[in-house]
Protein backbone atom coordinates (compact mmCIF):
# COMPACT_ATOMS: atom_id res chain seq x y z
CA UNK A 1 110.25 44.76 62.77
CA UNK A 2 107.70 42.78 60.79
CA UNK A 3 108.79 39.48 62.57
CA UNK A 4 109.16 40.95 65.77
CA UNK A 5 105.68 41.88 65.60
CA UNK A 6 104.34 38.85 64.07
CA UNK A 7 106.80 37.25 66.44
CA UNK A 8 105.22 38.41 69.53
CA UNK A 9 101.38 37.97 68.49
CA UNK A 10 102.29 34.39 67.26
CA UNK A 11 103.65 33.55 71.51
CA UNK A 12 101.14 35.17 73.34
CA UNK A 13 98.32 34.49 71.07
CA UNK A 14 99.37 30.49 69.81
CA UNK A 15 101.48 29.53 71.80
CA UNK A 16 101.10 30.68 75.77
CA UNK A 17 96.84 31.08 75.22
CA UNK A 18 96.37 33.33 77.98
CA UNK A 19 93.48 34.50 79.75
CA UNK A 20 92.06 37.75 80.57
CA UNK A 21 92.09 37.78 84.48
CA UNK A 22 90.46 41.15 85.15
CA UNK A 23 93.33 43.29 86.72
CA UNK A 24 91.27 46.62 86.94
CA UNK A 25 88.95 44.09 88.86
CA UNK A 26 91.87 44.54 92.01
CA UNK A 27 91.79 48.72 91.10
CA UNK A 28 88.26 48.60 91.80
CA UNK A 29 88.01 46.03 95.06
CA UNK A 30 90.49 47.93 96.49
CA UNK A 31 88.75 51.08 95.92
CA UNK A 32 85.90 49.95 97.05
CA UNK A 33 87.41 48.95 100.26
CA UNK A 34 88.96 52.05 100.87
CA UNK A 35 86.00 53.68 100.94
CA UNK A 36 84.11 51.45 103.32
CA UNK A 37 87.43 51.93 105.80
CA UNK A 38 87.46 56.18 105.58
CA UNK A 39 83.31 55.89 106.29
CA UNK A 40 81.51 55.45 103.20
CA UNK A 41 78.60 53.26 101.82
CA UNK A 42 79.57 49.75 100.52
CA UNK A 43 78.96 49.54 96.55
CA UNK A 44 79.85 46.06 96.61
CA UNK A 45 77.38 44.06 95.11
CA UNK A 46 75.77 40.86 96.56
CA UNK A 47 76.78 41.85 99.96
CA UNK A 48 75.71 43.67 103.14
CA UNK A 49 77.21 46.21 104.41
CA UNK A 50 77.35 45.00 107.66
CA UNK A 51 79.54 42.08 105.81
CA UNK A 52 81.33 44.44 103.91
CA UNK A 53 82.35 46.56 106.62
CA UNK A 54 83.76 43.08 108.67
CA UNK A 55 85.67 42.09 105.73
CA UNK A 56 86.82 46.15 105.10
CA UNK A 57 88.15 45.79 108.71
CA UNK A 58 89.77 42.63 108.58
CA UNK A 59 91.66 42.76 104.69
CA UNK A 60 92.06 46.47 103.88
CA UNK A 61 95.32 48.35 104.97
CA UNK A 62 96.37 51.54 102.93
CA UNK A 63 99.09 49.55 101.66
CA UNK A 64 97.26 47.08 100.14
CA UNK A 65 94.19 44.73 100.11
CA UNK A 66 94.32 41.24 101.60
CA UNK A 67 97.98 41.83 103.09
CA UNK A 68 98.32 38.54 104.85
CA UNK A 69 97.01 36.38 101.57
CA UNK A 70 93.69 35.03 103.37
CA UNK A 71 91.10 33.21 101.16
CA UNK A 72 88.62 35.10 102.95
CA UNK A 73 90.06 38.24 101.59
CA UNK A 74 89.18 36.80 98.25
CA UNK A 75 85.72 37.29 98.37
CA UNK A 76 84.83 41.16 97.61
CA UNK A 77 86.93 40.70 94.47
CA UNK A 78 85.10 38.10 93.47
CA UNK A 79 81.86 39.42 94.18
CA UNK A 80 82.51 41.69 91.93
CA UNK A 81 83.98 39.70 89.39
CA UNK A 82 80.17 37.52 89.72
CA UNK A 83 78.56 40.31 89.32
CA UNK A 84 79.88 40.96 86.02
CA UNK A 85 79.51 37.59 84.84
CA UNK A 86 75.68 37.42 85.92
CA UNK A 87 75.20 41.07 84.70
CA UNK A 88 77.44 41.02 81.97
CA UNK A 89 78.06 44.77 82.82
CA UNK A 90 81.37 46.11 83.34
CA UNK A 91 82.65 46.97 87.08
CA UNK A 92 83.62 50.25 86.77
CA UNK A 93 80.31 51.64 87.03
CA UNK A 94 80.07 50.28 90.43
CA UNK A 95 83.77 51.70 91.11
CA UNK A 96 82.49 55.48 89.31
CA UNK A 97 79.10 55.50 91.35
CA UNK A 98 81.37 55.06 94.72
CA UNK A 99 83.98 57.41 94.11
CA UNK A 100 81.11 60.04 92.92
CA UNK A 101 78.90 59.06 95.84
CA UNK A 102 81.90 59.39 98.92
CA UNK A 103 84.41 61.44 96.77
CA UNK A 104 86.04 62.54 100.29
CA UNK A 105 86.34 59.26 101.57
CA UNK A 106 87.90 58.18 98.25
CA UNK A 107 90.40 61.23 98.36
CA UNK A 108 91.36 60.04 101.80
CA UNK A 109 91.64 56.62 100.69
CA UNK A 110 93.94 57.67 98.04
CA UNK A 111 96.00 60.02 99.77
CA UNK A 112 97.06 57.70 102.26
CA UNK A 113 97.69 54.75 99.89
CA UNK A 114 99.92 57.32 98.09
CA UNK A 115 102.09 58.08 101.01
CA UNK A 116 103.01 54.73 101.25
CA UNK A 117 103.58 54.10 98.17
CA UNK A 118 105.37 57.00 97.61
CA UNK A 119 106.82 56.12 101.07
CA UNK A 120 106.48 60.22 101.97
CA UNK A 121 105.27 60.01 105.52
CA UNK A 122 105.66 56.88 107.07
CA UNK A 123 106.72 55.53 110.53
CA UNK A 124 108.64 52.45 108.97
CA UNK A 125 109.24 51.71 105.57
CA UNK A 126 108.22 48.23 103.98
CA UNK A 127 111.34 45.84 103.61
CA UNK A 128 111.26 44.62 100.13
CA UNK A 129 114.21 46.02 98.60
CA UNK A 130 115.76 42.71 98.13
CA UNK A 131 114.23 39.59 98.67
CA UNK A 132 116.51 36.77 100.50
CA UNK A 133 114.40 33.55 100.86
CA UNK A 134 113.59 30.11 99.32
CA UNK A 135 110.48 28.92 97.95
CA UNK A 136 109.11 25.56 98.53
CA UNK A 137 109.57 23.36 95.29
CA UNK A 138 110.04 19.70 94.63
CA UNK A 139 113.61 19.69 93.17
CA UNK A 140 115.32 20.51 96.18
CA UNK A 141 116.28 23.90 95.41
CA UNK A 142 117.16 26.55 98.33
CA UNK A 143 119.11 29.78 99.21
CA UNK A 144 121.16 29.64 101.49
CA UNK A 145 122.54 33.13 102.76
CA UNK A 146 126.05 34.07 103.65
CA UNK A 147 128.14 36.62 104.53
CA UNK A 148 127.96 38.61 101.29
CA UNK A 149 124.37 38.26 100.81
CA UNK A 150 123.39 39.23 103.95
CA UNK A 151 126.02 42.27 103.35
CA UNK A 152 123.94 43.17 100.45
CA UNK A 153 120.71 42.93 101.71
CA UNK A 154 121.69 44.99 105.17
CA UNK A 155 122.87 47.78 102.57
CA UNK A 156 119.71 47.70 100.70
CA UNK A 157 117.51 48.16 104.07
CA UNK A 158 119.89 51.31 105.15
CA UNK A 159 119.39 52.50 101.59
CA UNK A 160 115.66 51.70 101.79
CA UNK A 161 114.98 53.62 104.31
CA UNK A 162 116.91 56.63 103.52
CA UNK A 163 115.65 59.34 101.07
CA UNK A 164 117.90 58.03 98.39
CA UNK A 165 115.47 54.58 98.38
CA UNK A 166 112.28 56.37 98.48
CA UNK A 167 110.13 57.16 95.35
CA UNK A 168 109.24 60.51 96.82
CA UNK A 169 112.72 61.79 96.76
CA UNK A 170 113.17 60.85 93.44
CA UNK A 171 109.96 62.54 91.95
CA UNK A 172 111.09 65.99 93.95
CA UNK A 173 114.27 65.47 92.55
CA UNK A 174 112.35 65.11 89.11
CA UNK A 175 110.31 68.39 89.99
CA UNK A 176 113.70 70.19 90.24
CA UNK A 177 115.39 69.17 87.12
CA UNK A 178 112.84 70.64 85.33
CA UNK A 179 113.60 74.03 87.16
CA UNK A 180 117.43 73.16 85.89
CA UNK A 181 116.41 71.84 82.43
CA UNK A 182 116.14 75.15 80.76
CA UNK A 183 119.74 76.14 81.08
CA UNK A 184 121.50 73.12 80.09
CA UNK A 185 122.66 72.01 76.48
CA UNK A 186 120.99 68.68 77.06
CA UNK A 187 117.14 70.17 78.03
CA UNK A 188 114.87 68.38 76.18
CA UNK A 189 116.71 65.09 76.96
CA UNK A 190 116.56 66.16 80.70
CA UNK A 191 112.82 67.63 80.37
CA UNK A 192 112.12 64.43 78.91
CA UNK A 193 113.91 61.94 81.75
CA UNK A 194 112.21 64.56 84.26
CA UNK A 195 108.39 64.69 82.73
CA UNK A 196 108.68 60.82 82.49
CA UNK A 197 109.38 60.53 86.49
CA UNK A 198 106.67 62.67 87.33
CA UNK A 199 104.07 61.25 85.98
CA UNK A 200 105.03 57.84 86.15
CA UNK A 201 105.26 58.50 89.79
CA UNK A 202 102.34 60.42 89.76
CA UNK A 203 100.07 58.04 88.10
CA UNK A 204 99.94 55.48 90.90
CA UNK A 205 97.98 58.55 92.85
CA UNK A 206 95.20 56.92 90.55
CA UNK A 207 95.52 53.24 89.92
CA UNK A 208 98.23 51.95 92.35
CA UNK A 209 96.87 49.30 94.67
CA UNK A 210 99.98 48.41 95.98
CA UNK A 211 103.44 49.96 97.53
CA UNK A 212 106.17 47.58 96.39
CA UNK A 213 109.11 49.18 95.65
CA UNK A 214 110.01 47.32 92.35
CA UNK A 215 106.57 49.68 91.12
CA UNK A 216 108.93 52.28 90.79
CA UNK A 217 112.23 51.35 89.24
CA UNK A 218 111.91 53.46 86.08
CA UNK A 219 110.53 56.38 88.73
CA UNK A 220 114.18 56.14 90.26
CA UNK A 221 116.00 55.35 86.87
CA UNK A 222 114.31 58.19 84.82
CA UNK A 223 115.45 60.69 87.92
CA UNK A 224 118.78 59.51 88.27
CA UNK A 225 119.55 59.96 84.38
CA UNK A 226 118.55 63.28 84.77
CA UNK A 227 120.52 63.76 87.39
CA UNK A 228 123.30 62.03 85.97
CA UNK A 229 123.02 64.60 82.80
CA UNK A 230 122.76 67.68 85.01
CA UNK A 231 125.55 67.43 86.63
CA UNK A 232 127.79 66.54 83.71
CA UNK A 233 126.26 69.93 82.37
CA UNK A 234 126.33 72.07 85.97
CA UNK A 235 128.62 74.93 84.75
CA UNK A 236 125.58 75.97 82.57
CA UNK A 237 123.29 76.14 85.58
CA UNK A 238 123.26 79.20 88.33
CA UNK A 239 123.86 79.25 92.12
CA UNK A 240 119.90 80.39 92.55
CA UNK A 241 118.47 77.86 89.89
CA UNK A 242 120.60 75.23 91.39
CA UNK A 243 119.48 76.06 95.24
CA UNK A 244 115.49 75.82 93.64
CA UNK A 245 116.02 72.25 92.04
CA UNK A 246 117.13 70.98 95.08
CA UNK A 247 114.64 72.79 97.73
CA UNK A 248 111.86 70.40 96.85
CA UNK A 249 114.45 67.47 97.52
CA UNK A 250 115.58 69.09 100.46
CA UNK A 251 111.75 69.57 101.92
CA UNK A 252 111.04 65.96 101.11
CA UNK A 253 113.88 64.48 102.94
CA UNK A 254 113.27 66.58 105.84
CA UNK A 255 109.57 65.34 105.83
CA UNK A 256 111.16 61.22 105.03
CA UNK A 257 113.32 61.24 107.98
CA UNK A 258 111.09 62.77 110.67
CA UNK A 259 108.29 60.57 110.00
CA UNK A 260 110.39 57.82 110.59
CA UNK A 261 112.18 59.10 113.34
CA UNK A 262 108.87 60.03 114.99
CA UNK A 263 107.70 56.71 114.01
């Protein structure tokens, strides 16, 4: 344990020398933005908010900020990020004082990044459940798809878009197995599996800023071992408790499918 810990500080801190780059500084820019596109003030600093409203328009989407990777989109991020380099104050104030000022804009904001990224709601769902592409490089390198890739992938977009691919399911399906956890002989494992899904998933109603998929693997994977466990344990579970874990799965789906149909 001792080397793996001395281990680790010796490559990141000798060895790979990295920098801070400011994550929360994306939290807060996108935030910000959010605000300006549901109707409240600009707290960006340095700017108008004639400018900040013409930027708002042209990089925000509930999804995420600066979808189509535009260098013009860089700039209210790095406003901010000169502002706390001239200032030498930290960001979040900024980021408080507009959530405190607009809080409904904010909660709208919010809400509707979380249905995507939750993908509750929506009319089509993002396809990034496998990636099948090849980057530019200089030593020739390239994918080249076939039959069975393209197999693959085709099954991943059908699963995708089904409840069984969407984070939402899976955190219903977590708010049910703790209805079911009580009863079985495994129920603080389950609780466990269950409580982590939850508010893993939950969480990103707070500091996502994005709706990739990939966000929430361990959302999925804490779920399914919970499932997994549950059913291996069933007998120990009655018809009625068993009908309310999977009503909230149930509701969700229903909600999923006619959003997209609808779409």
């Amino acid at each position: 344990m001792l080397l793996l810990v001395a281990g680790t500080a010796a490559i990141n801190e000798a060895m790979l020398r990295p920098h801070h780059s400011h994550p929360l500084y994306s939290l807060i820019n996108f935030d910000l933005g959010g605000i300006v596109a549901q109707g409240g003030p600009s707290w960006y600093p340095g700017m108008t908010a004639g400018r900040a409203k013409a930027l708002t328009a042209h990089c925000y989407d509930p999804r995420l900020y600066g979808a189509r990777d535009e260098e013009i989109c860089a700039e209210p991020e790095d406003a901010i990020a000169a502002h706390a380099a001239r200032s030498g104050e930290q960001p979040i104030g900024l980021w408080l004082n507009a959530i405190i000022t607009a809080p409904g804009a904010y909660v709208r904001h919010r809400i509707a990044h979380l249905n995507w990224n939750w993908r509750l709601a929506v009319p089509s769902v993002p396809d990034d459940s496998v990636y099948m592409m090849s980057q530019p490089n200089d030593l020739g390198l390239r994918f080249v798809p076939n039959a069975a890739t393209r197999a693959v992938v085709g099954a991943a977009r059908i699963m995708a878009a089904s409840p069984l691919g969407r984070p939402a399911s899976w955190i219903a399906l977590a708010l049910g197995l703790l209805v079911a956890a009580p009863r079985l002989p495994s129920r603080r494992l389950v609780t466990a599996l269950a409580l982590s899904a939850l508010l893993y998933g939950a969480g990103y109603a707070l500091v996502s800023v994005a709706s990739d998929l990939r966000y929430h693997l361990w959302t999925l994977l804490a779920a399914m071992l919970g499932l997994a466990v549950t059913l291996a344990e069933r007998a120990a579970i009655s018809r009625r408790r068993a009908m309310l874990m999977i009503a909230p799965v149930l509701i969700v789906a229903i909600v999923e499918m006619g959003a997209l149909v609808a779409g």
